[in-house]
N, C-alpha and C. Protein backbone atom coordinates (compact mmCIF):
# COMPACT_ATOMS: atom_id res chain seq x y z
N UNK A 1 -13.84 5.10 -9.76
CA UNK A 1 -12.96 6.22 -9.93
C UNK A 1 -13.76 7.36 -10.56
N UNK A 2 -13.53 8.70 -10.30
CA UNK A 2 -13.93 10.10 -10.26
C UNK A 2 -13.19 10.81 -11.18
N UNK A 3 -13.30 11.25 -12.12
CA UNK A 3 -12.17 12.24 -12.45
C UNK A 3 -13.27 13.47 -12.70
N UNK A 4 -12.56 14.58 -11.92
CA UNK A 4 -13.52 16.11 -12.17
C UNK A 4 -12.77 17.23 -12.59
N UNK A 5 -13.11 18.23 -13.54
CA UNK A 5 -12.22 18.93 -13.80
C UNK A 5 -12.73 20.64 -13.83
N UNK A 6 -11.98 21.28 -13.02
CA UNK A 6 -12.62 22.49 -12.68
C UNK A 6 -12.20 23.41 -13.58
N UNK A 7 -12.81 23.97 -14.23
CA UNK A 7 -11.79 24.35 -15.87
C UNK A 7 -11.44 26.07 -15.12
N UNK A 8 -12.25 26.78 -14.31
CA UNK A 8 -12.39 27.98 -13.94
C UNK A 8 -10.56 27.94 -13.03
N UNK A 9 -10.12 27.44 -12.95
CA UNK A 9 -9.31 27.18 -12.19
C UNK A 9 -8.21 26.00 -12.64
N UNK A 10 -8.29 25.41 -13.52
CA UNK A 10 -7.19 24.96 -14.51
C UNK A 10 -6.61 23.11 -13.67
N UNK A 11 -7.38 23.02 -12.44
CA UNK A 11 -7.71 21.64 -11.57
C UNK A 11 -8.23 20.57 -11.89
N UNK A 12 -7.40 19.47 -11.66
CA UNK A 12 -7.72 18.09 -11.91
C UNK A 12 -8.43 17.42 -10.22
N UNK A 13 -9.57 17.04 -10.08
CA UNK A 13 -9.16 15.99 -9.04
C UNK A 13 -9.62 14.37 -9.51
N UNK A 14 -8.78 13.40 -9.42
CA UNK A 14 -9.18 11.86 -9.79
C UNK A 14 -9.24 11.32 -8.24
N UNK A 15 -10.33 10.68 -8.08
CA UNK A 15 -10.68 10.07 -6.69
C UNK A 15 -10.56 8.83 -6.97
N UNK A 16 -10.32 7.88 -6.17
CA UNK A 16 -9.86 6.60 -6.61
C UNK A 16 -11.04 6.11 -5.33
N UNK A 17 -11.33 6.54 -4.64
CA UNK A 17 -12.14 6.14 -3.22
C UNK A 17 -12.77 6.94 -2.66
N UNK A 18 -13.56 6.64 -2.26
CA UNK A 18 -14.40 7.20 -1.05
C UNK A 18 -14.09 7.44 0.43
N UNK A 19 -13.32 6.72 0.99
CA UNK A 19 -12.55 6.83 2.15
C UNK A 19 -11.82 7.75 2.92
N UNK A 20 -12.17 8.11 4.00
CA UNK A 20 -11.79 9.52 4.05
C UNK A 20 -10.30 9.63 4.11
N UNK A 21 -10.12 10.97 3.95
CA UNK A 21 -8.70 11.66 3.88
C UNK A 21 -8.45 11.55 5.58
N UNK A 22 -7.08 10.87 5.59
CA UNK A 22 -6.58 12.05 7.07
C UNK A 22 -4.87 12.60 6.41
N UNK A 23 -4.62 12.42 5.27
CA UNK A 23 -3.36 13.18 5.13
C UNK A 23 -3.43 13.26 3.85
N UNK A 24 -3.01 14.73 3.56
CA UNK A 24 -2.91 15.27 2.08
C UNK A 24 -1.15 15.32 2.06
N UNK A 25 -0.61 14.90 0.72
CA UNK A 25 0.98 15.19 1.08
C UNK A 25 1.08 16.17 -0.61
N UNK A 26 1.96 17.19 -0.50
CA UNK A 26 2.58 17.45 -1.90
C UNK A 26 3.71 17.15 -2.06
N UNK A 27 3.15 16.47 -3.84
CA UNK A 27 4.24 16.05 -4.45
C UNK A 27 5.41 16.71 -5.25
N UNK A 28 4.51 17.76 -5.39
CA UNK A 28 5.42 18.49 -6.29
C UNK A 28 4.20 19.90 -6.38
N UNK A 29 4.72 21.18 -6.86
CA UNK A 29 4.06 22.36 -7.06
C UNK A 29 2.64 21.99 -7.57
N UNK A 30 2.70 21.19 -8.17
CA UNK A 30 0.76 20.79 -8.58
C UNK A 30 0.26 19.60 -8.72
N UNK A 31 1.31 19.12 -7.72
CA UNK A 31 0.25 17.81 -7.15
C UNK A 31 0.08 17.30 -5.88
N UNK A 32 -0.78 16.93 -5.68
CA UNK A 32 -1.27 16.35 -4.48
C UNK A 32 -1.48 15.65 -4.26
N UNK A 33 -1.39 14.61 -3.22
CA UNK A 33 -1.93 13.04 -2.67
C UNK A 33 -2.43 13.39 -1.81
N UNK A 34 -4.04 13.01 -1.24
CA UNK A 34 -4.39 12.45 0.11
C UNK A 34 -5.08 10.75 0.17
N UNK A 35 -4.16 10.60 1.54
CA UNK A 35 -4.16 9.09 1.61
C UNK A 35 -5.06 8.46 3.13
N UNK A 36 -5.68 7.93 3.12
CA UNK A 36 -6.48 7.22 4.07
C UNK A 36 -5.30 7.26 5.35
N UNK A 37 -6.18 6.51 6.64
CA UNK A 37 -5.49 6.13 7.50
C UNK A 37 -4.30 4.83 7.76
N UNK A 38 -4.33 4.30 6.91
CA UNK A 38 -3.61 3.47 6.41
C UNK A 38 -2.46 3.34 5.16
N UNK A 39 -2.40 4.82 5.02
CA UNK A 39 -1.75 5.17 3.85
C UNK A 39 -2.00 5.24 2.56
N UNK A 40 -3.15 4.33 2.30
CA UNK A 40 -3.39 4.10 0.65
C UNK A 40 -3.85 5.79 -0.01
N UNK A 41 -3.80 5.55 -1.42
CA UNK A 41 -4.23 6.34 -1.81
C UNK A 41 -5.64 6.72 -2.34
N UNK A 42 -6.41 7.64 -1.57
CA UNK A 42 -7.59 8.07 -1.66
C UNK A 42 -8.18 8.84 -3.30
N UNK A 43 -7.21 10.32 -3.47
CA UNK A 43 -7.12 10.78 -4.59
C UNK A 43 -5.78 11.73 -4.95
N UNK A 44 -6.00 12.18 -5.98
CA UNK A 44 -4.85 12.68 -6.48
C UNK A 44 -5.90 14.39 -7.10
N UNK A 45 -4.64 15.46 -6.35
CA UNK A 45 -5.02 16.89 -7.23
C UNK A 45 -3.84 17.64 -7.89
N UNK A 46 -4.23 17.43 -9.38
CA UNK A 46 -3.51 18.18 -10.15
C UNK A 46 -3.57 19.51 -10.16
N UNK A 47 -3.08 20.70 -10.11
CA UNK A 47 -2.95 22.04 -10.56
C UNK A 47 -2.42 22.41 -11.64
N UNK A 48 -3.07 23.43 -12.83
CA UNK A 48 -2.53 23.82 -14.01
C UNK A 48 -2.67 22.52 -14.97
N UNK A 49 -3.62 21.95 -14.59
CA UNK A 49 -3.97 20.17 -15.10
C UNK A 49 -3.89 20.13 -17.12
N UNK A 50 -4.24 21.46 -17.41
CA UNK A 50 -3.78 21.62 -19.14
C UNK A 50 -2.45 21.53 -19.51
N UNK A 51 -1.61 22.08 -18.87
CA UNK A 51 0.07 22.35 -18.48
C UNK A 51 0.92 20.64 -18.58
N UNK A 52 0.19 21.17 -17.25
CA UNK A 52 0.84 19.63 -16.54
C UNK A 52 0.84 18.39 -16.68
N UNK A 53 -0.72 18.18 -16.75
CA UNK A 53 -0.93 16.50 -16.98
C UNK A 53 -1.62 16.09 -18.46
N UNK A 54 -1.85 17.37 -19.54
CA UNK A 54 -2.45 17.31 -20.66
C UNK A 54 -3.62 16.79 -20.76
N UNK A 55 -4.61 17.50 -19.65
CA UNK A 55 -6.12 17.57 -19.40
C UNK A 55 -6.91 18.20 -20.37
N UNK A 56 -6.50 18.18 -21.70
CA UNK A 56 -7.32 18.70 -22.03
C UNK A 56 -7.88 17.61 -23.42
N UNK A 57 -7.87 16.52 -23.19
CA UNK A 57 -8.35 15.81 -23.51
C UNK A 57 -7.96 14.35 -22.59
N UNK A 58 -9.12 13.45 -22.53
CA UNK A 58 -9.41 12.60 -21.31
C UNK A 58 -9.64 11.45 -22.37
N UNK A 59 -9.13 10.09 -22.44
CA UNK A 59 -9.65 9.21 -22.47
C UNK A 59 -9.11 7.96 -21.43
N UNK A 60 -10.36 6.93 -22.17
CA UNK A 60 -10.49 5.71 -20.73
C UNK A 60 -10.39 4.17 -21.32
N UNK A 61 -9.51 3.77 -21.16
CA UNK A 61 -9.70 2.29 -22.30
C UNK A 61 -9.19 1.15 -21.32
N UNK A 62 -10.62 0.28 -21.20
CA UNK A 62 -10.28 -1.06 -20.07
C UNK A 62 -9.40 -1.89 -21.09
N UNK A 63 -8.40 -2.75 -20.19
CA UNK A 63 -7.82 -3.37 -20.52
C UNK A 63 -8.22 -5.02 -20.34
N UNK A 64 -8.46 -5.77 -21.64
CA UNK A 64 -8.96 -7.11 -20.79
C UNK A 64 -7.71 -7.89 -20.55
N UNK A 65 -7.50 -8.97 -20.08
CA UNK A 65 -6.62 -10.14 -19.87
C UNK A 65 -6.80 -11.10 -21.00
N UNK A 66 -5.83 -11.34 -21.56
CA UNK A 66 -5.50 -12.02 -22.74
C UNK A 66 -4.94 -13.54 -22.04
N UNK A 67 -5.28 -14.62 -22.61
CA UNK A 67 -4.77 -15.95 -22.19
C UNK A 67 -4.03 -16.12 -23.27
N UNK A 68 -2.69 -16.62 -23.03
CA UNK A 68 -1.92 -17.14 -23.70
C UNK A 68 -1.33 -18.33 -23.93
């Protein structure tokens, strides 16, 4: 996974894959899905990504599997 952030322009994009796009859909005024040929999801573009998705700070924390 990718996450890039274009600050000149206030844009999120998180790529989840490499696979190409054949359909971008919007979700809403500042977001975006494009999804492979098979539907999955390729990546996701935020707009106004400070606003919206509170890009302006990023963190990343793996989760392990706990046995119980």
């Amino acid at each position: 996974m990718k996450i890039r952030y274009l600050s000149d322009t206030d844009t999120a994009l998180i790529e989840f894959s490499n696979v190409s796009v054949v359909e971008t859909k919007e979700i809403s005024d500042n977001l975006y899905i494009d999804l492979d040929e098979e539907g999955n999801l390729v990546s996701m573009t935020i707009e106004h990504a400070k606003e919206k998705a509170g890009m302006s700070e990023i963190s990343y924390l793996q989760m392990e599997k706990t046995s119980t």
